[in-house]
N, C-alpha and C. Protein backbone atom coordinates (compact mmCIF):
# COMPACT_ATOMS: atom_id res chain seq x y z
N UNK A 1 0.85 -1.17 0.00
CA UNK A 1 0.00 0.00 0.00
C UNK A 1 0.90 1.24 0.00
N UNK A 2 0.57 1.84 -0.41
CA UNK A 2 1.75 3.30 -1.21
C UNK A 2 1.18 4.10 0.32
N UNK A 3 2.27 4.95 0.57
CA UNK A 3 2.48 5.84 2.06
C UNK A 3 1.30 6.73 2.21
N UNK A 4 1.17 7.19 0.69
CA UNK A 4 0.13 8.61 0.82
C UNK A 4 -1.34 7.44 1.12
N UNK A 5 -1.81 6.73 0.38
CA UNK A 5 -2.72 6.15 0.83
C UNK A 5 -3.13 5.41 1.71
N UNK A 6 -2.33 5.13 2.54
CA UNK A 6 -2.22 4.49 4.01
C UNK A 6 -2.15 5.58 4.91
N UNK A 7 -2.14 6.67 4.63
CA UNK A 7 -1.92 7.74 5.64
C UNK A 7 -3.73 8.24 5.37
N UNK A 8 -4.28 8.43 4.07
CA UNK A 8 -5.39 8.87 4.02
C UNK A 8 -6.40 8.18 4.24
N UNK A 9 -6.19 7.04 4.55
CA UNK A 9 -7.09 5.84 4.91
C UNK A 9 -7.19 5.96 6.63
N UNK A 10 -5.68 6.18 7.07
CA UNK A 10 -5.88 6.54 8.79
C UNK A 10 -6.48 7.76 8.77
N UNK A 11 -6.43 8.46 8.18
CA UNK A 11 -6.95 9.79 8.71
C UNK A 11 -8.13 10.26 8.42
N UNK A 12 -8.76 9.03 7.63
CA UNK A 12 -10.51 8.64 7.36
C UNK A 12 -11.03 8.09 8.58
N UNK A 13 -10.18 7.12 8.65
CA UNK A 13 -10.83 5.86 9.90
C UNK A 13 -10.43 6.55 11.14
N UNK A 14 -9.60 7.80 11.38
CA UNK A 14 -9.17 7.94 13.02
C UNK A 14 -10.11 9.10 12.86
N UNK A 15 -11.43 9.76 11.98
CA UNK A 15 -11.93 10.87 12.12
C UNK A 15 -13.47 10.11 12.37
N UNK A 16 -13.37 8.92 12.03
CA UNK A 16 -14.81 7.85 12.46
C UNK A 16 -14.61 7.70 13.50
N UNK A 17 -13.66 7.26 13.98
CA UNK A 17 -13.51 6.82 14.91
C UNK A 17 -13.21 7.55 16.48
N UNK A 18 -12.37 8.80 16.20
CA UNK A 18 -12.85 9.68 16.90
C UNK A 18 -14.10 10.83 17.15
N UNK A 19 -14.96 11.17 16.00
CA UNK A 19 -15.87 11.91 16.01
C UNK A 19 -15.33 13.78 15.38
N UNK A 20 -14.50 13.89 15.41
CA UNK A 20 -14.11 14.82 14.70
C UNK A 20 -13.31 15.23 13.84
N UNK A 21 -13.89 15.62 12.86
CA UNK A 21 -13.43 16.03 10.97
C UNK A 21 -12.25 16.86 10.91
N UNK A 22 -11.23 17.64 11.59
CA UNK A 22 -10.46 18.44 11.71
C UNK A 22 -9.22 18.38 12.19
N UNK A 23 -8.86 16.64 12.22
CA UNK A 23 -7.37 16.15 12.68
C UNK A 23 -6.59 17.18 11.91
N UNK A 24 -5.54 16.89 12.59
CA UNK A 24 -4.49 17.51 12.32
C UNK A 24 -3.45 16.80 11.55
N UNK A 25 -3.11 16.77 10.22
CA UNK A 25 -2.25 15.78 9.57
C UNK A 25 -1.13 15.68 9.78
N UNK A 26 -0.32 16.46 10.37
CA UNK A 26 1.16 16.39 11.16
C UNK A 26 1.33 15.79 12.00
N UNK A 27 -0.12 15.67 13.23
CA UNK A 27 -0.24 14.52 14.41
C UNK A 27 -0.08 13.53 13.81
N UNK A 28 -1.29 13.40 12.64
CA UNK A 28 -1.90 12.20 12.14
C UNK A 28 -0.13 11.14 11.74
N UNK A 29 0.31 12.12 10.70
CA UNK A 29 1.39 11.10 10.34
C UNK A 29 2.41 10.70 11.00
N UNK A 30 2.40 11.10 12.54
CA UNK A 30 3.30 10.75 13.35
C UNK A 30 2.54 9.96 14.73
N UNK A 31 1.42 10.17 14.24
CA UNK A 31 0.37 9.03 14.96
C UNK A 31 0.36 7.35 14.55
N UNK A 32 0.35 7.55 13.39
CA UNK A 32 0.09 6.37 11.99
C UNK A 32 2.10 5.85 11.96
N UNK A 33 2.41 6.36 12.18
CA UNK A 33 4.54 5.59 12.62
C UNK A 33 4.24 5.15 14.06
N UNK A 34 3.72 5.93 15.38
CA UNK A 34 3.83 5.39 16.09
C UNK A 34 2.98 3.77 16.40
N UNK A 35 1.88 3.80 15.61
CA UNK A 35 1.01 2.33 15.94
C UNK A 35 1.64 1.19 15.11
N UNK A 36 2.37 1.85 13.79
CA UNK A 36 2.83 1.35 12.86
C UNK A 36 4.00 -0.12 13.46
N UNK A 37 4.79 1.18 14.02
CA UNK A 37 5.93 0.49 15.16
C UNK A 37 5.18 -0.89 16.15
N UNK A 38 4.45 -0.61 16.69
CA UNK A 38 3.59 -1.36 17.62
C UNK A 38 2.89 -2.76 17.36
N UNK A 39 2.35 -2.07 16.29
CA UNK A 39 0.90 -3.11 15.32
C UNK A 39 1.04 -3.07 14.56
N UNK A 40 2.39 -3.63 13.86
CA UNK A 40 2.45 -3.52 11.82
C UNK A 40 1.09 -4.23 11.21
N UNK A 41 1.19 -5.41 11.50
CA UNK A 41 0.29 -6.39 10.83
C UNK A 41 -1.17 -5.67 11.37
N UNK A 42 -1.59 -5.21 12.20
CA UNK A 42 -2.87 -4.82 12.46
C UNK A 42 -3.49 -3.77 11.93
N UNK A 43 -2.24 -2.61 11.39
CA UNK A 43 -2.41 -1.33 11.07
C UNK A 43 -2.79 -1.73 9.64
N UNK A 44 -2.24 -2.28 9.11
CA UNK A 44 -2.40 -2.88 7.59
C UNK A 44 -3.37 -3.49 7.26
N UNK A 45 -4.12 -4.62 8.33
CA UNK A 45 -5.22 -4.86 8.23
C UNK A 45 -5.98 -4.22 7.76
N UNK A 46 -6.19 -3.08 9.48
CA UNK A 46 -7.48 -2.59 9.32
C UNK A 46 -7.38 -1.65 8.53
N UNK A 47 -6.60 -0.89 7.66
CA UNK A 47 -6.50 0.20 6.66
C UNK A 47 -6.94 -0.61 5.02
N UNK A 48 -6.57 -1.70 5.41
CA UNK A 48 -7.23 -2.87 4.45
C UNK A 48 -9.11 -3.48 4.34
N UNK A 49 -9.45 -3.52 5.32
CA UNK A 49 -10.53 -3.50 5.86
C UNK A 49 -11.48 -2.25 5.78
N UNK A 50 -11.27 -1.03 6.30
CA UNK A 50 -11.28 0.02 6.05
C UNK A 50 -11.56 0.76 4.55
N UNK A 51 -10.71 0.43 3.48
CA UNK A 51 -10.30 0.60 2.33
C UNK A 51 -12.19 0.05 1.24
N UNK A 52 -12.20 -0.99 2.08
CA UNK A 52 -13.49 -2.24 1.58
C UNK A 52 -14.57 -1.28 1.80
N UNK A 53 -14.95 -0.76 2.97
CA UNK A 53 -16.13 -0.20 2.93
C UNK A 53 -16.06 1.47 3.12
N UNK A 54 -14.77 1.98 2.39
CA UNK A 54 -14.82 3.64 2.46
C UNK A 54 -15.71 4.02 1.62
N UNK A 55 -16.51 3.71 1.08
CA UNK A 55 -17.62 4.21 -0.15
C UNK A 55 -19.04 3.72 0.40
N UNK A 56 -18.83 3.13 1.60
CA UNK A 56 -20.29 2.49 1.96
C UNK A 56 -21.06 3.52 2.32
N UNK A 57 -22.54 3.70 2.42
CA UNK A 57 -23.70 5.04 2.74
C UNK A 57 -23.91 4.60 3.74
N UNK A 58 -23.69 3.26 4.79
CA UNK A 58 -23.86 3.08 6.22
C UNK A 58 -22.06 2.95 6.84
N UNK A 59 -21.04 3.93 6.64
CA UNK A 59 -19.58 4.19 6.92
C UNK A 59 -19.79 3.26 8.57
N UNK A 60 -19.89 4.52 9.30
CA UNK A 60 -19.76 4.37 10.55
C UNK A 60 -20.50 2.89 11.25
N UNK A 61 -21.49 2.94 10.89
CA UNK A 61 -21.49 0.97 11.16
C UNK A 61 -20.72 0.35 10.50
N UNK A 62 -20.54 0.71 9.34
CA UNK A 62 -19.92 -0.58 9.03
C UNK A 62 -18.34 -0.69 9.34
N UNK A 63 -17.78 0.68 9.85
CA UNK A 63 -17.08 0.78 10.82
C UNK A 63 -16.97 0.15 12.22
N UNK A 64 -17.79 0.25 12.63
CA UNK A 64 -18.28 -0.23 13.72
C UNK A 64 -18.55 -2.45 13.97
N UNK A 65 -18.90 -2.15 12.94
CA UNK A 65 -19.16 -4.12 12.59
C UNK A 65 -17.50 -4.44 12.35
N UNK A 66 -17.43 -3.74 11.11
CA UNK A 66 -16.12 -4.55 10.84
C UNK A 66 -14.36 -4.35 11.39
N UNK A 67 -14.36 -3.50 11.94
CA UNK A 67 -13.33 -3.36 12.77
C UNK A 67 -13.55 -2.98 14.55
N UNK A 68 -14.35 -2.15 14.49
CA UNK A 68 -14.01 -1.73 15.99
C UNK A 68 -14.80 -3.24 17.00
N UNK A 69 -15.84 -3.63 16.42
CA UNK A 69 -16.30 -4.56 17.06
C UNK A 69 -15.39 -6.35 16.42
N UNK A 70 -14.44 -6.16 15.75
CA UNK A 70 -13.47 -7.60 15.14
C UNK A 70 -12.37 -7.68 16.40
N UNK A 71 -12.96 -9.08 16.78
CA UNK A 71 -11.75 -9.06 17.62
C UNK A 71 -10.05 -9.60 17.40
N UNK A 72 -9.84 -9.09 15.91
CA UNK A 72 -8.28 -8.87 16.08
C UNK A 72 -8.39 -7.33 15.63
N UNK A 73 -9.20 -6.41 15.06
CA UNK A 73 -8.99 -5.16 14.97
C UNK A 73 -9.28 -4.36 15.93
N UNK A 74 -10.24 -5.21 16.79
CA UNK A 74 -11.29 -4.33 17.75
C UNK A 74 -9.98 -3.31 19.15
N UNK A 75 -8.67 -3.84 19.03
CA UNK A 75 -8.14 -3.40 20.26
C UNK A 75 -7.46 -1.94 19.41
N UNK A 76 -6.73 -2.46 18.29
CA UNK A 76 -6.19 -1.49 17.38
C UNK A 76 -7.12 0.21 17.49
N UNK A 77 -8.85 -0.64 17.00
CA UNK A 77 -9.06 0.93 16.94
C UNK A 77 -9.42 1.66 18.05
N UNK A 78 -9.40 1.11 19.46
CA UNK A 78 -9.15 1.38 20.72
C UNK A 78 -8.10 2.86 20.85
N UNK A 79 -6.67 1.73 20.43
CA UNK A 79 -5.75 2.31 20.74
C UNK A 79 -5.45 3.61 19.97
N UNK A 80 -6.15 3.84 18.62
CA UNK A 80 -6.05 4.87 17.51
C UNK A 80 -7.08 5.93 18.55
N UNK A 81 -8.46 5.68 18.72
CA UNK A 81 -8.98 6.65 20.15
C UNK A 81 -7.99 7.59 20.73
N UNK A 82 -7.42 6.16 21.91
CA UNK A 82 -6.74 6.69 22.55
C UNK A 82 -5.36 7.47 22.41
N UNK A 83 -4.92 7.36 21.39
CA UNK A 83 -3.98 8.18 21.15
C UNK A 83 -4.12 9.88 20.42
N UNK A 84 -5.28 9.51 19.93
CA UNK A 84 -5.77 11.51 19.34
C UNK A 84 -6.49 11.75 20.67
N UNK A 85 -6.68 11.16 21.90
CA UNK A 85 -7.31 12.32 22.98
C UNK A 85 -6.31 11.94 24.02
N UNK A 86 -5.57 11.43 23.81
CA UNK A 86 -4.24 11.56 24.77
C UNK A 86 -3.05 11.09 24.72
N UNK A 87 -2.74 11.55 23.09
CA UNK A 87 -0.95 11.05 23.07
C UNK A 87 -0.35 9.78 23.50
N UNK A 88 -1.67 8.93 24.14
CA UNK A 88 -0.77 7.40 24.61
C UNK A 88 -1.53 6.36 23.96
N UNK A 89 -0.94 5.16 23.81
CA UNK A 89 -1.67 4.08 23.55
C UNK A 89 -0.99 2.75 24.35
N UNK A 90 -1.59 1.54 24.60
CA UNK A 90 -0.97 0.56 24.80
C UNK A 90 -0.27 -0.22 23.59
N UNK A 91 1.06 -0.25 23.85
CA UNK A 91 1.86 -1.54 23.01
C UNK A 91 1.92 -2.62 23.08
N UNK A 92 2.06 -3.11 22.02
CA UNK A 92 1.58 -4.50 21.85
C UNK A 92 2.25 -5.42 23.03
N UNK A 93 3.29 -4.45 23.57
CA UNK A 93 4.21 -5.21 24.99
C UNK A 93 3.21 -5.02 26.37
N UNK A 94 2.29 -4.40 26.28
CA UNK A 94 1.31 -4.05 27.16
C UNK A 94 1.54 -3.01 27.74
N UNK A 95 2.75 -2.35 27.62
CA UNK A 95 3.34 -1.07 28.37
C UNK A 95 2.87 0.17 27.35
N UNK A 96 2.22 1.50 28.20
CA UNK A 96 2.03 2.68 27.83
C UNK A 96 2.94 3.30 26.67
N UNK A 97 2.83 3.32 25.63
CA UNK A 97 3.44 4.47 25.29
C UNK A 97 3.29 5.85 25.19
N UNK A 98 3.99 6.89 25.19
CA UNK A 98 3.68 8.45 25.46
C UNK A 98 4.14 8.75 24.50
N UNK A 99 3.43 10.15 23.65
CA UNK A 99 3.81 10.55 23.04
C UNK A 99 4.83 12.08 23.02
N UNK A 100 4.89 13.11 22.25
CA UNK A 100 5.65 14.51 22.80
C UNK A 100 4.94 14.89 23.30
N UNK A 101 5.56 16.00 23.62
CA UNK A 101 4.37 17.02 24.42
C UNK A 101 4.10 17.56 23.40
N UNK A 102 3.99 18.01 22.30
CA UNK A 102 2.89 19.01 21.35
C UNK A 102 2.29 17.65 21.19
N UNK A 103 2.45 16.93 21.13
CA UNK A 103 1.14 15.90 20.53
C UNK A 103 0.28 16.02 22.07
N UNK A 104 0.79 15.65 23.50
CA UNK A 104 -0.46 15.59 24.48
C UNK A 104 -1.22 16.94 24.30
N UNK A 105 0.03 17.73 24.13
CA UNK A 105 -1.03 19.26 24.11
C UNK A 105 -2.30 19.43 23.37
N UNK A 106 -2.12 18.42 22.02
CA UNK A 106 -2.78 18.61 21.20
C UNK A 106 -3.81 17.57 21.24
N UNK A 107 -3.84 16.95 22.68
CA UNK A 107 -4.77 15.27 22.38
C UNK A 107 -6.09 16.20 22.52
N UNK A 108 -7.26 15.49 22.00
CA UNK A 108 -8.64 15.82 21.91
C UNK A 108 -9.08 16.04 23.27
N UNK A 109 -8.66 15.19 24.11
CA UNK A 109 -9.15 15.51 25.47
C UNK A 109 -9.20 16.88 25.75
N UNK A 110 -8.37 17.48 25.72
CA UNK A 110 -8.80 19.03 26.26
C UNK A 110 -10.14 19.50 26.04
N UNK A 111 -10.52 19.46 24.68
CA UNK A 111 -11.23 20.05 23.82
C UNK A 111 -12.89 19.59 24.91
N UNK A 112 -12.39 18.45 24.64
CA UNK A 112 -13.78 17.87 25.08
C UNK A 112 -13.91 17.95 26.67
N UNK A 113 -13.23 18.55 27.51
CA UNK A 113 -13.48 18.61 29.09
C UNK A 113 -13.49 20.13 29.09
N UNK A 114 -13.19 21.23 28.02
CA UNK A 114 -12.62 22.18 28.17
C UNK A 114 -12.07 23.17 28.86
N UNK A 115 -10.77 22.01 28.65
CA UNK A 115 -9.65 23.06 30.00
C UNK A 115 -8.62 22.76 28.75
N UNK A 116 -7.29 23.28 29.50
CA UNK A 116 -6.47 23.26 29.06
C UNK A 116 -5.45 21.90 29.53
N UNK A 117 -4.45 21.58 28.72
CA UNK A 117 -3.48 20.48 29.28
C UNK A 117 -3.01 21.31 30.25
N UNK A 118 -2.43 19.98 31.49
CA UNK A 118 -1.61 20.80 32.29
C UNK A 118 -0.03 21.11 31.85
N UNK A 119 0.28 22.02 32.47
CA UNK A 119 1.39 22.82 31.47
C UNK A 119 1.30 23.39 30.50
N UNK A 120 0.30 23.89 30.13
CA UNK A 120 0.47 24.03 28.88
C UNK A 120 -1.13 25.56 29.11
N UNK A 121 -1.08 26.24 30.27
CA UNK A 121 -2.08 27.28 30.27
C UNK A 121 -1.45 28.17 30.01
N UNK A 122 -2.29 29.30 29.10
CA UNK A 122 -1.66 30.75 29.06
C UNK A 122 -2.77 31.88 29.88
N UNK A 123 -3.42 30.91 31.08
CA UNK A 123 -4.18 32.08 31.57
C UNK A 123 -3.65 32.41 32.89
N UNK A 124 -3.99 33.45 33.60
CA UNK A 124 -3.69 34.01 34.53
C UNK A 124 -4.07 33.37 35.82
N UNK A 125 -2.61 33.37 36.78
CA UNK A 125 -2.53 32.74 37.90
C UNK A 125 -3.85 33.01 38.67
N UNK A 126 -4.40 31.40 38.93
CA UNK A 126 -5.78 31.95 40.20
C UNK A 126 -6.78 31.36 39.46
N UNK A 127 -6.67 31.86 37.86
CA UNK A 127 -7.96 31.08 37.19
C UNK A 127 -8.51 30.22 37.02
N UNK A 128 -8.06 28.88 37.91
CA UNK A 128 -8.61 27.52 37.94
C UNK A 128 -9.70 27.58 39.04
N UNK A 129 -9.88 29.18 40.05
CA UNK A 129 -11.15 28.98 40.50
C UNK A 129 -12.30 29.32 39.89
N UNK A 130 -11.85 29.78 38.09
CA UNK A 130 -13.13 29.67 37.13
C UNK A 130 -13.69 28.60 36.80
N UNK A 131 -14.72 28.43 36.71
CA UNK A 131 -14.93 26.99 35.70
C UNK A 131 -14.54 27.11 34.06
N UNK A 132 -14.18 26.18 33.11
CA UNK A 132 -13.93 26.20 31.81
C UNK A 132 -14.71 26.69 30.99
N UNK A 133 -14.76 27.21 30.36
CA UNK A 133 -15.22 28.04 28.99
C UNK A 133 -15.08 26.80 28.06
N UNK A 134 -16.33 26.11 27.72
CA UNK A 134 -16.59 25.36 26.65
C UNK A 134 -16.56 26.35 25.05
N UNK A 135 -16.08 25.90 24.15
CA UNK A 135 -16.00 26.87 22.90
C UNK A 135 -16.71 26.90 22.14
């Protein structure tokens, strides 16, 4: 499978799969090396799998049937989740991996609790006795 199309196939299936259309493709392709490393054979799969029903008018189920609920893909697209809302995933060694810090900065989680990562505020000392400003 040629690079550019294995990259646009993750960045189809990690926008199903996370719920939002506006990844960032610089994460993305350093998202898609890190699982790569981890889960060769799985990543290939399911971008294979994936590939089968990108034209389907029921996507997201059949997203849903054929990988996230397959139990040799079903952990993979777990770990693709978990890594756009928090920079980590489990390796196939069972141990955490972390990603940089612009990638945690940038995990979805923020977005969706709306706060900021820690380390990473530019507001003024004291302001955590505000509550968050959803956007």
């Amino acid at each position: 499978m040629a690079p550019n199309v294995a990259f646009d196939r993750f960045m189809q299936l990690s926008k199903i799969l996370t719920g939002v259309s506006d990844l960032d493709p610089e994460i993305g392709a350093a998202y898609l090396t890190r699982l790569r490393s981890e889960y060769p054979s799985q990543v290939a799969d399911a971008l294979t799998a994936f590939a089968s029903i990108a034209e389907d008018k029921h996507l997201i189920f059949e997203v849903k049937r054929r990988i996230v609920e397959d139990k040799g893909l079903g952990q993979l697209a777990r770990e693709i989740i978990a890594i756009w809302y928090t920079s980590e995933f489990v390796g196939a060694d069972g141990k955490a991996k972390t990603g940089t810090q612009a990638q945690f900065y940038s995990g979805l989680l923020w977005q969706v609790i709306g706060a900021h990562s820690p380390t990473n505020s530019k507001l003024n000392y004291g302001d955590w006795q505000n509550p968050p400003r959803l956007p």
